[in-house]
Protein backbone atom coordinates (compact mmCIF):
# COMPACT_ATOMS: atom_id res chain seq x y z
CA UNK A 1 0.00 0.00 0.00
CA UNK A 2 1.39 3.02 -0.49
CA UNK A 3 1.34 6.60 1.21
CA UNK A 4 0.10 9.88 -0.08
CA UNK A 5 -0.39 12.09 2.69
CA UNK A 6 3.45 12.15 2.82
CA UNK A 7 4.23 16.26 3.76
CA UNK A 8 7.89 17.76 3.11
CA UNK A 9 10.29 18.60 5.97
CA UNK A 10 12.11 21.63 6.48
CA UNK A 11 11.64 24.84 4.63
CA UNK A 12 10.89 25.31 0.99
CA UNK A 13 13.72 26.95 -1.64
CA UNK A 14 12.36 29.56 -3.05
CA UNK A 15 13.37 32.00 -5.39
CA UNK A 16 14.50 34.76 -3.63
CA UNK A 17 16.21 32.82 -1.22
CA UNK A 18 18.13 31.82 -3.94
CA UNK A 19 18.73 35.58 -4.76
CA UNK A 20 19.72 36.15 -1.38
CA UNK A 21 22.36 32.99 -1.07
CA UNK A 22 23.87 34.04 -4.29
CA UNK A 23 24.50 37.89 -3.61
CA UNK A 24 25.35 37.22 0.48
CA UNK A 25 28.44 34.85 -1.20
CA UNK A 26 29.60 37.55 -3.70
CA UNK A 27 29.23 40.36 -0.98
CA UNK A 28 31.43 38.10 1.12
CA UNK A 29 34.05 37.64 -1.97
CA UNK A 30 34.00 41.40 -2.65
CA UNK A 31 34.37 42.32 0.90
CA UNK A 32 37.29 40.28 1.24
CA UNK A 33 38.51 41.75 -2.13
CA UNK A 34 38.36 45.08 -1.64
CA UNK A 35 39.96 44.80 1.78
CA UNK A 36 42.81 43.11 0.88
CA UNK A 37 43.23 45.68 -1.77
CA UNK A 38 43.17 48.35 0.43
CA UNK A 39 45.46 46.88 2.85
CA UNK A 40 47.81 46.12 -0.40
CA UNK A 41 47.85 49.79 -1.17
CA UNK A 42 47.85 51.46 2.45
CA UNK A 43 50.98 49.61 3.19
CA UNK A 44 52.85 50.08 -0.29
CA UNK A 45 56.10 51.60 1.12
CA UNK A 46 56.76 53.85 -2.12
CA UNK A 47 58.88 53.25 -4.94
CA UNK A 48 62.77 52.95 -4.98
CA UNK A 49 63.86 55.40 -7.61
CA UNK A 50 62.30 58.62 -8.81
CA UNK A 51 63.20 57.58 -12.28
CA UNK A 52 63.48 53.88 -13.28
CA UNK A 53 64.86 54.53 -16.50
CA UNK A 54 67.78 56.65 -15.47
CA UNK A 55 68.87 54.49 -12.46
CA UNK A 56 68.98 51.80 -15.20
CA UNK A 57 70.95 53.48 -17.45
CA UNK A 58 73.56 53.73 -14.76
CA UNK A 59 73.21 50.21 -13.07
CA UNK A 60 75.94 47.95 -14.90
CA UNK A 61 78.35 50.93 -13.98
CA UNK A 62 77.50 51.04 -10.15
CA UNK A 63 77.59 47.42 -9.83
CA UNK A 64 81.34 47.31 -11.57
CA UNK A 65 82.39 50.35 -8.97
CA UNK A 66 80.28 48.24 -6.48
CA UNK A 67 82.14 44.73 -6.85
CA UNK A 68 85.76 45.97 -7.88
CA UNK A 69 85.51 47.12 -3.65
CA UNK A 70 85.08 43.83 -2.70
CA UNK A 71 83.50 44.52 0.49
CA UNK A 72 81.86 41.86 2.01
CA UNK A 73 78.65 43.09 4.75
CA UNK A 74 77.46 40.66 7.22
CA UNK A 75 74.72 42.08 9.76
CA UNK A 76 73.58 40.30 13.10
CA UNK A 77 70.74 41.43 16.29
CA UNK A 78 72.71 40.72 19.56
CA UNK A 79 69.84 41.82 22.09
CA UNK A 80 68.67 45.85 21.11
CA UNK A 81 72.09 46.18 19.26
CA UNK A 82 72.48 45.98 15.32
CA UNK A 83 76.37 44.55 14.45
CA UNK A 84 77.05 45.83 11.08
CA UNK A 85 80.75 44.16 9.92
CA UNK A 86 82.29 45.60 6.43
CA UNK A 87 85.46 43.72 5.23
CA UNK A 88 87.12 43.92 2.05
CA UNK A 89 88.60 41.23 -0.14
CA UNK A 90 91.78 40.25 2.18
CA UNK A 91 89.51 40.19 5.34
CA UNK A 92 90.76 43.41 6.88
CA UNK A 93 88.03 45.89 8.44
CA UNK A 94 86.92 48.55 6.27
CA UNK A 95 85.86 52.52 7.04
CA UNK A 96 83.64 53.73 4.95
CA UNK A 97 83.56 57.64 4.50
CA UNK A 98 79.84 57.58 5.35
CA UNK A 99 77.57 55.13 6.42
CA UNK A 100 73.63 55.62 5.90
CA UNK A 101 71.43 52.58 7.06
CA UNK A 102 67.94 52.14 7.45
CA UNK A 103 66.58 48.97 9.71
CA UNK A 104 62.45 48.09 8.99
CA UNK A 105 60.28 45.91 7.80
CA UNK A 106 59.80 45.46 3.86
CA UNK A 107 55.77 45.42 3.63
CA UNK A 108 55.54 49.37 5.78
CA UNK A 109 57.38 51.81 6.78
CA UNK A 110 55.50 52.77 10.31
CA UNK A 111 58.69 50.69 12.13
CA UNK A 112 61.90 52.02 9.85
CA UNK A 113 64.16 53.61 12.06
CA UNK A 114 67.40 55.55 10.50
CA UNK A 115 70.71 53.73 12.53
CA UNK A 116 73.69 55.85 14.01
CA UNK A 117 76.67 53.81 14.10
CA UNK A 118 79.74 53.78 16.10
CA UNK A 119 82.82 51.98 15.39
CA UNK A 120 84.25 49.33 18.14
CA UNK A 121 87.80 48.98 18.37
CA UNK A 122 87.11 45.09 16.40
CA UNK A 123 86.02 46.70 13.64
CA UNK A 124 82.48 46.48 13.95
CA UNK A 125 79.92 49.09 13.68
CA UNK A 126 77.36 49.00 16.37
CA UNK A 127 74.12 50.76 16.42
CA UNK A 128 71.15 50.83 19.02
CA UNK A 129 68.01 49.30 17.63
CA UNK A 130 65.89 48.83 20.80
CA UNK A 131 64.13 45.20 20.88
CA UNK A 132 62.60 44.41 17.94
CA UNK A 133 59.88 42.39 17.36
CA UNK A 134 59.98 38.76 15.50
CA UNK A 135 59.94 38.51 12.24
CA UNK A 136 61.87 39.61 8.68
CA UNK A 137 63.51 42.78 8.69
CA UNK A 138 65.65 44.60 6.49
CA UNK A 139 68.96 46.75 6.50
CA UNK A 140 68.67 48.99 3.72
CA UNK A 141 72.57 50.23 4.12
CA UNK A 142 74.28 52.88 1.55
CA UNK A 143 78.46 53.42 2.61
CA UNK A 144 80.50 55.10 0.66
CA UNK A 145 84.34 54.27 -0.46
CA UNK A 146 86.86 57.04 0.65
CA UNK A 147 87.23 57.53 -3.14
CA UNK A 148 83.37 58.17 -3.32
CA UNK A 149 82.24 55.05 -4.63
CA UNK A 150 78.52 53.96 -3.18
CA UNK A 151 78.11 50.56 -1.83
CA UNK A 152 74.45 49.54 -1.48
CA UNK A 153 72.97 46.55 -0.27
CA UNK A 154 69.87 45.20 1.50
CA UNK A 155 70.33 42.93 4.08
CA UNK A 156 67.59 40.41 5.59
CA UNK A 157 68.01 40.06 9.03
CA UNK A 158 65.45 37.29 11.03
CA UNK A 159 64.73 37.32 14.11
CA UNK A 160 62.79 34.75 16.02
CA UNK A 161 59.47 35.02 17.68
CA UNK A 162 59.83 36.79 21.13
């Protein structure tokens, strides 16, 4: 024998709940979308060079001025001190006629902090950073060669989770 009083459970699709499942899951995708292209541009550090085209016009030269110092630049945190060690090709300990070097993180610029170095009697240049917080950061140093060539280099420096 069979049954046909047999009623439906639950609620019944209709239409414009549909609609409303459809546009509540691209509102949600948008959302997200134009947040996290917000966040991309709010937090866009700037560019590098005013003029992209000049500073590549002069790049093979500064690289060949850059190399033929043979510095070598090793960076290190030792508690709320930055180490900053510049040696040239034989291993001796090199003074640069200026030193410019910026410590912060690559995705803003709210935690860059411009370093002020002084030279130890090893050799090494020392700079108070205060403690800084886990995570990548970078040393975006510029010396210059007592016959005015510019060394540049950026340096990644990690430091664990505190």
């Amino acid at each position: 024998m069979a049954r046909t009083d047999v009623t439906p459970k639950g609620k019944e699709l209709t239409g414009r709940k549909v609609l409303a499942i459809t546009v509540g899951f691209f509102a949600v995708i948008i959302s997200v979308n134009l947040y996290m292209a917000f966040m991309a541009v709010g937090t866009f550090p700037g560019l590098e060079v005013k003029n992209s085209y000049v500073a590549s016009q002069q790049f093979d030269r500064n690289r060949t001025a850059q190399l033929a110092l043979g510095w070598e630049v090793t960076a290190r945190i030792e508690s709320d001190e930055l180490l900053l060690s510049i040696v040239d090709a034989d291993g001796v300990s090199v003074v640069p006629s200026q030193i410019d070097a910026t410590l912060g993180r690559a995705t803003h610029l709210r935690d860059d902090q411009v370093l002020a170095f002084t030279r130890g009697q090893d050799g090494v240049y020392r700079a108070d950073v205060g403690v800084l917080a886990g995570g990548n950061w970078n040393l975006r140093l510029k010396a210059h060669a007592a016959d005015g060539t510019m060394f540049q280099q950026r340096i990644v420096i990690y430091i664990a989770g505190r």
